[in-house]
PDB file of N, CA and C in Angstrom:
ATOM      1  N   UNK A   1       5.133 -28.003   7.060  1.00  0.00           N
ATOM      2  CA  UNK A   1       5.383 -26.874   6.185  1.00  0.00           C
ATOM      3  C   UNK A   1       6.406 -27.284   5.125  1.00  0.00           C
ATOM      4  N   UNK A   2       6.075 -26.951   3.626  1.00  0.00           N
ATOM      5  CA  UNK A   2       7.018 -27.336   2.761  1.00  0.00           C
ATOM      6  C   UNK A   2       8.423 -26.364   2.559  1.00  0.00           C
ATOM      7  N   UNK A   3       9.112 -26.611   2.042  1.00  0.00           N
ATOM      8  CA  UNK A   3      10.374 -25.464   1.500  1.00  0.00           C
ATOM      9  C   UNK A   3      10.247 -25.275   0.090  1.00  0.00           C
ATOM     10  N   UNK A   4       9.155 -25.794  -0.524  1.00  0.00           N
ATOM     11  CA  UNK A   4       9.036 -25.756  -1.856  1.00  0.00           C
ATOM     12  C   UNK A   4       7.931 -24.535  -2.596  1.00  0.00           C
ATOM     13  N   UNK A   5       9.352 -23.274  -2.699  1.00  0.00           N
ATOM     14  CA  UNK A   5       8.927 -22.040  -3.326  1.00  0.00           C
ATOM     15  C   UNK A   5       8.012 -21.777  -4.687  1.00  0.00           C
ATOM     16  N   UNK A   6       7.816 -23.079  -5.364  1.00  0.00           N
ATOM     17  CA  UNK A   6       7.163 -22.736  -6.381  1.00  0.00           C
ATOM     18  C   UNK A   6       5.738 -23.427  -6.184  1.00  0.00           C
ATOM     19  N   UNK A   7       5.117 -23.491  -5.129  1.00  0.00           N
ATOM     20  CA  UNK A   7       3.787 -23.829  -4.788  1.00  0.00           C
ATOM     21  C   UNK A   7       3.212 -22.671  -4.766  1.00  0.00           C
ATOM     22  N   UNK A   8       1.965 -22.407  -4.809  1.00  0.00           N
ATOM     23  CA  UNK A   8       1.000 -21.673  -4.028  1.00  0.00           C
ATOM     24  C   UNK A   8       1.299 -21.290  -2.823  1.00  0.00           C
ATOM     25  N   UNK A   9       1.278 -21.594  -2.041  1.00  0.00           N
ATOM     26  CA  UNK A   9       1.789 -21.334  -0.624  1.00  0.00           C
ATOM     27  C   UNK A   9       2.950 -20.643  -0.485  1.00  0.00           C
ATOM     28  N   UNK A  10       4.075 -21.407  -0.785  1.00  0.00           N
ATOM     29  CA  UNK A  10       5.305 -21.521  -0.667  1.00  0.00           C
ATOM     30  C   UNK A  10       5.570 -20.139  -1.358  1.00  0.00           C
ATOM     31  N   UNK A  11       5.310 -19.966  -2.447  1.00  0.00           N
ATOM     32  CA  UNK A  11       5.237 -18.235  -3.162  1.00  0.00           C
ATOM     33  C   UNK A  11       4.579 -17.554  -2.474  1.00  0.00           C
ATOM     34  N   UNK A  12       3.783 -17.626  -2.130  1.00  0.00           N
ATOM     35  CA  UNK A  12       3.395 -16.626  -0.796  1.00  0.00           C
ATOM     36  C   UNK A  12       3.824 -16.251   0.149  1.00  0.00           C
ATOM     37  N   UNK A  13       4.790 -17.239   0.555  1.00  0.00           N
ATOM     38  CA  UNK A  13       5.837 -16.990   2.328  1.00  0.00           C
ATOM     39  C   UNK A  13       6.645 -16.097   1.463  1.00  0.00           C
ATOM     40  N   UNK A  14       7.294 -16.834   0.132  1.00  0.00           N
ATOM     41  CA  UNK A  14       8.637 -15.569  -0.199  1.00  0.00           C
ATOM     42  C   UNK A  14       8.084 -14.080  -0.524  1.00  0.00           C
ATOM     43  N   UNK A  15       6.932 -14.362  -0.810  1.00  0.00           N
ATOM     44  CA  UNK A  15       6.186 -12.694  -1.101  1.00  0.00           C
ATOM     45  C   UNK A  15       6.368 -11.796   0.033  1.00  0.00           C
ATOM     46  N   UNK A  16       5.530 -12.627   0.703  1.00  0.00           N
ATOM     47  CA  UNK A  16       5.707 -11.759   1.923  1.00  0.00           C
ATOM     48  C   UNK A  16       7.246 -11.172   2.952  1.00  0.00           C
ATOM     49  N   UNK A  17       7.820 -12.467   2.805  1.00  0.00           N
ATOM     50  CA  UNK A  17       9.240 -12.529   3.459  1.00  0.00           C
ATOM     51  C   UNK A  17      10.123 -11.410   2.424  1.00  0.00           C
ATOM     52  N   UNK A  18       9.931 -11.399   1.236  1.00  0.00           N
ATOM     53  CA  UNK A  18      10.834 -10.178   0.415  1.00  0.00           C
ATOM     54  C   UNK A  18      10.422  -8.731   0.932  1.00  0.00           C
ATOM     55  N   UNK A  19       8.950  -8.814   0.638  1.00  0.00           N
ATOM     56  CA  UNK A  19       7.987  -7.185   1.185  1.00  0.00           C
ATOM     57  C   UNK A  19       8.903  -6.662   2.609  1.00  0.00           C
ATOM     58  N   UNK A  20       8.862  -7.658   3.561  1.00  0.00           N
ATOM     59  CA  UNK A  20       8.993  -7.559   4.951  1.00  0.00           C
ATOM     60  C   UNK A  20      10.321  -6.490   5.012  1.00  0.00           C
ATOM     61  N   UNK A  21      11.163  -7.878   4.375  1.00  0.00           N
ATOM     62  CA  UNK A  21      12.732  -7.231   4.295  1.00  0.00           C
ATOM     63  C   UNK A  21      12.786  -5.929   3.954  1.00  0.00           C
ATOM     64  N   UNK A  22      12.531  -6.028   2.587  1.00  0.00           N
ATOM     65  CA  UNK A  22      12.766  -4.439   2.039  1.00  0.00           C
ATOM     66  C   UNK A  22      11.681  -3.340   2.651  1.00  0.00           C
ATOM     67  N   UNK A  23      10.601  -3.570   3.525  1.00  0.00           N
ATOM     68  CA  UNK A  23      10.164  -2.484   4.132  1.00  0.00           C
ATOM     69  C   UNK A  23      10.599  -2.065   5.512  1.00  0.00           C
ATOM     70  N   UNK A  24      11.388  -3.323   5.860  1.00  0.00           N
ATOM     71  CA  UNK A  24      12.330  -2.659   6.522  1.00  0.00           C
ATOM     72  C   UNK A  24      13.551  -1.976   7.137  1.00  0.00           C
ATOM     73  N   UNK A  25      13.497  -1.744   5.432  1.00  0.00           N
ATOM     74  CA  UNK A  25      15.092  -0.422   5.283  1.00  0.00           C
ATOM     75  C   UNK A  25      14.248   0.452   4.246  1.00  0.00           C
ATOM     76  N   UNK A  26      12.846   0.347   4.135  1.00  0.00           N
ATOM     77  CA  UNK A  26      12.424   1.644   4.133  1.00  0.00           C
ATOM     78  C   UNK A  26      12.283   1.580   2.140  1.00  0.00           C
ATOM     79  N   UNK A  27      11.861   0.547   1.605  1.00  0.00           N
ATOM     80  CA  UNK A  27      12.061   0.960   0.141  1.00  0.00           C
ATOM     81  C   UNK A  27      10.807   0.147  -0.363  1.00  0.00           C
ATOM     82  N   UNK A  28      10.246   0.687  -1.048  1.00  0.00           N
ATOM     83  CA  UNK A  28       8.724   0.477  -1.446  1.00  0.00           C
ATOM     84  C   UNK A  28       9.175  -0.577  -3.325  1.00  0.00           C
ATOM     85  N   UNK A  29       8.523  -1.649  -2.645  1.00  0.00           N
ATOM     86  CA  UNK A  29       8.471  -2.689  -4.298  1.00  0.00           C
ATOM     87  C   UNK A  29       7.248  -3.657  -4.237  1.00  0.00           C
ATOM     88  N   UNK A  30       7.129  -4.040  -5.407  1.00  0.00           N
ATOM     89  CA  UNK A  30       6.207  -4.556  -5.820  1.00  0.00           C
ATOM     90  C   UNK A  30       6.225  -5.826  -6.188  1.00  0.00           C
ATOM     91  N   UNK A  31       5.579  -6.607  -5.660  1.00  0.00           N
ATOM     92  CA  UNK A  31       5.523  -8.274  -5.732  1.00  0.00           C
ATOM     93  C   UNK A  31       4.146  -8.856  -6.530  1.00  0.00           C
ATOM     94  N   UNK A  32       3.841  -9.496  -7.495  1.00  0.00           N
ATOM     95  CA  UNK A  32       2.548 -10.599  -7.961  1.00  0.00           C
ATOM     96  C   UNK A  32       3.291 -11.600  -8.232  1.00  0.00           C
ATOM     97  N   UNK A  33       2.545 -12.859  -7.487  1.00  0.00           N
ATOM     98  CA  UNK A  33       2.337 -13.946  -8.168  1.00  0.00           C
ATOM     99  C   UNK A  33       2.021 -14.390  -9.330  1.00  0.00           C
ATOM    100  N   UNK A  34       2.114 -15.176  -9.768  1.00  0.00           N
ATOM    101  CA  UNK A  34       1.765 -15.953 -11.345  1.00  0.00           C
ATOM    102  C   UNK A  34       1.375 -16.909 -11.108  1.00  0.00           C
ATOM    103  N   UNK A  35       0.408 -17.410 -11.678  1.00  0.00           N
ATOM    104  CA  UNK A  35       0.314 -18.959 -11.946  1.00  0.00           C
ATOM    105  C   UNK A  35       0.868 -19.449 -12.971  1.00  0.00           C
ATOM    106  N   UNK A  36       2.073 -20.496 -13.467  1.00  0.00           N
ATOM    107  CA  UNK A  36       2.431 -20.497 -14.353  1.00  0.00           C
ATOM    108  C   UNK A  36       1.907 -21.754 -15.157  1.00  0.00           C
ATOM    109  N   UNK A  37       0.976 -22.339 -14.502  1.00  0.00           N
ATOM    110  CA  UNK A  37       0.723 -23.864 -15.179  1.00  0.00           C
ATOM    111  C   UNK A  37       1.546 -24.666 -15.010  1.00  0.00           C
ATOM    112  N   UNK A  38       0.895 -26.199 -15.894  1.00  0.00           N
ATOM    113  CA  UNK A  38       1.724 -27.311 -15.411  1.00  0.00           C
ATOM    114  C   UNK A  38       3.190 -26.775 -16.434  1.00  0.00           C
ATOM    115  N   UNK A  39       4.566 -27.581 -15.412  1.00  0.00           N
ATOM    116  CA  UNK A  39       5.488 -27.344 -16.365  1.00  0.00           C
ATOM    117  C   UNK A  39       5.843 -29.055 -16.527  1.00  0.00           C
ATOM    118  N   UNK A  40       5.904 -29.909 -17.590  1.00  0.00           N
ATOM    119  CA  UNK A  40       6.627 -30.537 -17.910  1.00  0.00           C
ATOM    120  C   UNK A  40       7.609 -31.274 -17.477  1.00  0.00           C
ATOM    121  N   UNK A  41       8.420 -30.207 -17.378  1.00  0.00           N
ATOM    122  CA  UNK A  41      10.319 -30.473 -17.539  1.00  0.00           C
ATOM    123  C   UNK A  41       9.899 -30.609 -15.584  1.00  0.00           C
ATOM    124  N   UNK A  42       9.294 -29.844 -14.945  1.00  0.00           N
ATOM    125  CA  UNK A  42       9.287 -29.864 -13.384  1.00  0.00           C
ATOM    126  C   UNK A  42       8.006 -31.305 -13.524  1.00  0.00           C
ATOM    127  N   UNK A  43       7.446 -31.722 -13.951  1.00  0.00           N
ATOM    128  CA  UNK A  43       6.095 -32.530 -13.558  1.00  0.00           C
ATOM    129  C   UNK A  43       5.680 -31.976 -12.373  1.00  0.00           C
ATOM    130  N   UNK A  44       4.851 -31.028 -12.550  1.00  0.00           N
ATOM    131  CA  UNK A  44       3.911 -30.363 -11.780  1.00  0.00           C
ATOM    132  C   UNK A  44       3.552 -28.776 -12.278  1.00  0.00           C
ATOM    133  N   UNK A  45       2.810 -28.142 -11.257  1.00  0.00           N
ATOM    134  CA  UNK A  45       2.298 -26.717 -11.474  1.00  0.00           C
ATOM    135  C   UNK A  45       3.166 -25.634 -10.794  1.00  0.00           C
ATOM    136  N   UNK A  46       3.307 -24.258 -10.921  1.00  0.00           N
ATOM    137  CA  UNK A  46       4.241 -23.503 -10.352  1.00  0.00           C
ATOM    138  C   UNK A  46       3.674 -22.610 -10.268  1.00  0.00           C
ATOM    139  N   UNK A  47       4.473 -21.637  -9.209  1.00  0.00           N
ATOM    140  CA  UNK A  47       3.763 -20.575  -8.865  1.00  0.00           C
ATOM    141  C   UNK A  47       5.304 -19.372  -9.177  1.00  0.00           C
ATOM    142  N   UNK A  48       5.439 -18.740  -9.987  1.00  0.00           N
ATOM    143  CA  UNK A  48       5.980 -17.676 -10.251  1.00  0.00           C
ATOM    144  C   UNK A  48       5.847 -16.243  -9.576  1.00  0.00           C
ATOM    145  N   UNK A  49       7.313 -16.293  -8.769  1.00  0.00           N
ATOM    146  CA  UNK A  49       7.059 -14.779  -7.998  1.00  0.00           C
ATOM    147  C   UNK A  49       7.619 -13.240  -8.144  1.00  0.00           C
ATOM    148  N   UNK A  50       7.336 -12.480  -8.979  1.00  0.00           N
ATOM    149  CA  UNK A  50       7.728 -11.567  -9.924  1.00  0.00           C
ATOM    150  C   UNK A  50       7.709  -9.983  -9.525  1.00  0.00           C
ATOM    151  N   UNK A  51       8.686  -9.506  -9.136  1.00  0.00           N
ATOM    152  CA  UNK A  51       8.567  -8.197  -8.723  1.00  0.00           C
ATOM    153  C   UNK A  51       9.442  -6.835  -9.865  1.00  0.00           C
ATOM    154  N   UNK A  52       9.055  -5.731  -9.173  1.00  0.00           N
ATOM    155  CA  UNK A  52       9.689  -4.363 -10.222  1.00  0.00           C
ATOM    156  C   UNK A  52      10.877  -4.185  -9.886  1.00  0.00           C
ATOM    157  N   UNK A  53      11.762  -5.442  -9.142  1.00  0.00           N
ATOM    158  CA  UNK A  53      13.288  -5.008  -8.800  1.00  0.00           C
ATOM    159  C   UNK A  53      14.143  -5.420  -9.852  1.00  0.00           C
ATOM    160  N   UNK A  54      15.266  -4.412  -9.958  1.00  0.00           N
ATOM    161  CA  UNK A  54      15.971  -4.686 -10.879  1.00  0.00           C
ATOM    162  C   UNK A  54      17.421  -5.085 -10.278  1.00  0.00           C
ATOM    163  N   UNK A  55      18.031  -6.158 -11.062  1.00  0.00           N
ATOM    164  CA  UNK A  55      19.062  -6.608 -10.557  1.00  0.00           C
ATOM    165  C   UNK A  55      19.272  -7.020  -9.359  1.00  0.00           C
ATOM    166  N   UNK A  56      17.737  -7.802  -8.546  1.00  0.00           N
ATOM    167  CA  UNK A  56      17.726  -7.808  -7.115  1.00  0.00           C
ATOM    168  C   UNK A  56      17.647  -6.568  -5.997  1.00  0.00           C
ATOM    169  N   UNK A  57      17.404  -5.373  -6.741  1.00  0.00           N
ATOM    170  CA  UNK A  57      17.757  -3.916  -6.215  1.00  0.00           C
ATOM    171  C   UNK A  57      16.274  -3.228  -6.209  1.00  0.00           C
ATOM    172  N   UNK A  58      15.972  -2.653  -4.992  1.00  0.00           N
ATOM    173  CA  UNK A  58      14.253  -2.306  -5.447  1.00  0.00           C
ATOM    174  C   UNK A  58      14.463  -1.267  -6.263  1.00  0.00           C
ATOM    175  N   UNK A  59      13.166  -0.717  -6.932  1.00  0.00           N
ATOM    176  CA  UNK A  59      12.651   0.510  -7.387  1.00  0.00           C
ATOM    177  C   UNK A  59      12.106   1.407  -6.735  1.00  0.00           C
ATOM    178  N   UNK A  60      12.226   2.831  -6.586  1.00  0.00           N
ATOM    179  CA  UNK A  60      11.147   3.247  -5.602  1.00  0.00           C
ATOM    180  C   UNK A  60       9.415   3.170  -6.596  1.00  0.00           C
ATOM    181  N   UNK A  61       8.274   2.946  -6.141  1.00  0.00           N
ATOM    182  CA  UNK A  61       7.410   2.848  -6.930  1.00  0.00           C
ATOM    183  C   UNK A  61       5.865   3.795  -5.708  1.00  0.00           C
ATOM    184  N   UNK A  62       5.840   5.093  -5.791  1.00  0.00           N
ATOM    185  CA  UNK A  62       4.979   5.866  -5.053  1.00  0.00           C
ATOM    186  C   UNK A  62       3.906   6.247  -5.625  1.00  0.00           C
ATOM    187  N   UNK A  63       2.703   6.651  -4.736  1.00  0.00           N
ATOM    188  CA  UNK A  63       2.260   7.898  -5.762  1.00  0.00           C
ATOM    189  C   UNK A  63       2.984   8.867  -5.628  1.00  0.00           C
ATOM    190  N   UNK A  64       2.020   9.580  -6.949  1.00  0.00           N
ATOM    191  CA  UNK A  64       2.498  11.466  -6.992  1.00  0.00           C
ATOM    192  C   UNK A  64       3.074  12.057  -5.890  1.00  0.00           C
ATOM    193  N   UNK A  65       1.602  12.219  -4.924  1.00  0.00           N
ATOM    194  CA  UNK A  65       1.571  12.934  -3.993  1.00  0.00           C
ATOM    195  C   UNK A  65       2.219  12.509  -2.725  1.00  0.00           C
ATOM    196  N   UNK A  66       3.193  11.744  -2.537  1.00  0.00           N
ATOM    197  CA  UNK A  66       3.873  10.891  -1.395  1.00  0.00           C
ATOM    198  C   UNK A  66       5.628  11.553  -1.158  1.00  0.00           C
ATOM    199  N   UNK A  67       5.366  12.878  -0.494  1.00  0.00           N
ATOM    200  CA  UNK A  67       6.612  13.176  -0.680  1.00  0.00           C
ATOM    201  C   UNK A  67       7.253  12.712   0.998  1.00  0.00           C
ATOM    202  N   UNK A  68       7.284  11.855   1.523  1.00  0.00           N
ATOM    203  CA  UNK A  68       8.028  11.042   2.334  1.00  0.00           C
ATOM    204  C   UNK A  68       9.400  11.094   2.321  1.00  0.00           C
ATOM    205  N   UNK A  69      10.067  12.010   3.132  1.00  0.00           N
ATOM    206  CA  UNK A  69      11.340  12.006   3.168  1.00  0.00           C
ATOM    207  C   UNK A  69      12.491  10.463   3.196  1.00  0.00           C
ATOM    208  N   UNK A  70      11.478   9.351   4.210  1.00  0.00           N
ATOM    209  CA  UNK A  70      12.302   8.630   4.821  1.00  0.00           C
ATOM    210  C   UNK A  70      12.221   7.310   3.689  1.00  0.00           C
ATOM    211  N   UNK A  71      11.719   7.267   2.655  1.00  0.00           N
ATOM    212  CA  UNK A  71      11.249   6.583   1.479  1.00  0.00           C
ATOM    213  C   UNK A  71      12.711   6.718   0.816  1.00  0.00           C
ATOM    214  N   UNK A  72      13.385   5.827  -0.144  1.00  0.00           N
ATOM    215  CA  UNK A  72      14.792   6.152  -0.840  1.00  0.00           C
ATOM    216  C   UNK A  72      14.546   5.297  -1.565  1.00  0.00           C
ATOM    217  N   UNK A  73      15.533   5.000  -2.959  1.00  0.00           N
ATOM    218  CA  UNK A  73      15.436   4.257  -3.973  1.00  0.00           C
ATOM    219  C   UNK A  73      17.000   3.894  -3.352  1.00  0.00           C
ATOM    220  N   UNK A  74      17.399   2.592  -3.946  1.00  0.00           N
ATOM    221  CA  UNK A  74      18.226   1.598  -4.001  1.00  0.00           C
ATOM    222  C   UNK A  74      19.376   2.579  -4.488  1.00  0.00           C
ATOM    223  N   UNK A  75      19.283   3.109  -5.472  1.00  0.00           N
ATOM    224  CA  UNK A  75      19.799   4.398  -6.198  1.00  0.00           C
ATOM    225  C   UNK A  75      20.571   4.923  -5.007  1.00  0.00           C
ATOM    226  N   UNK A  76      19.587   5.436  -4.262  1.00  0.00           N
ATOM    227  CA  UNK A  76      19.940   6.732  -3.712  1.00  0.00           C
ATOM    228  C   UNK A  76      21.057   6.065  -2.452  1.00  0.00           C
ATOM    229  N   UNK A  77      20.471   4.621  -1.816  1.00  0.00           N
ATOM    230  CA  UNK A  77      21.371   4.182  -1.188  1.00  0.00           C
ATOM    231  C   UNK A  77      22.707   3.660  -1.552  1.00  0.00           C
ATOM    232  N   UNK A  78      22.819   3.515  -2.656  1.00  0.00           N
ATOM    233  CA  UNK A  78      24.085   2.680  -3.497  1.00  0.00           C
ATOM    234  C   UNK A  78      24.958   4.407  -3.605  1.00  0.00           C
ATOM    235  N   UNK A  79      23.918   5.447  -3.755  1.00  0.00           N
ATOM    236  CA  UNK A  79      25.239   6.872  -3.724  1.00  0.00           C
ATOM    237  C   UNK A  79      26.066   7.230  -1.978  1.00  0.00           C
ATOM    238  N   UNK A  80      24.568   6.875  -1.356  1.00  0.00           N
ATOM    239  CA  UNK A  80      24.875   7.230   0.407  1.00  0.00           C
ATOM    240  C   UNK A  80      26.151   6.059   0.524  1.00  0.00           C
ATOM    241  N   UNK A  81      26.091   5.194   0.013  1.00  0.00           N
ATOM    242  CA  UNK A  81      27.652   4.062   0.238  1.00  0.00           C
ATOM    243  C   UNK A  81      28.894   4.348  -0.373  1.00  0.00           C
ATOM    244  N   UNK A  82      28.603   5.019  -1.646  1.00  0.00           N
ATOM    245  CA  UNK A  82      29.797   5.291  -2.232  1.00  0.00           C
ATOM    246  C   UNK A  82      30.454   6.819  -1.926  1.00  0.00           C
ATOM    247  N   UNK A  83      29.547   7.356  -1.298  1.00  0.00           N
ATOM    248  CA  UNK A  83      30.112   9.026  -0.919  1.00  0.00           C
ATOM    249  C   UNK A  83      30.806   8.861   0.841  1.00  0.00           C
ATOM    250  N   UNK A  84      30.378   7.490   1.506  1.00  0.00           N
ATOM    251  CA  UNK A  84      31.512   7.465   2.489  1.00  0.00           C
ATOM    252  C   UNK A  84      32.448   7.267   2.661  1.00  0.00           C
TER     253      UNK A  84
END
């Protein structure tokens, strides 16, 4: 098994391994891959792994109709920390 995140593969373990984490404290984000082509400056091909978090912080991203109490935005946990 490689440690090398910008493969095919290797972007796939962190895909999944990010999803995992953050679904389990309950916060819904969004992960695609890229193919980014050969790069040059790396001599080789890369795999780019790109999600809707901001600042490392998820987004909540639902449908409409998903009123799920136990669902929270990063937001809402960064207020639950600062109001204790």
């Amino acid at each position: 098994m490689s440690n090398d995140l910008c493969t095919p593969e290797g972007a796939r373990r962190l895909k999944q391994r990010i999803e995992a984490y953050w679904a389990d404290r309950g916060y819904d984000i969004n992960i695609e891959l890229v193919d980014a082509g050969f790069m040059p400056a790396m001599r080789s091909a890369r795999t780019d792994v790109r999600s809707n978090m901001v600042n490392g912080m998820p987004r909540r991203q639902s449908a409409a109709n998903d009123s799920t109490p136990d669902r929270r935005t990063a937001n809402d946990r960064m207020q639950e920390l600062r109001s204790a």
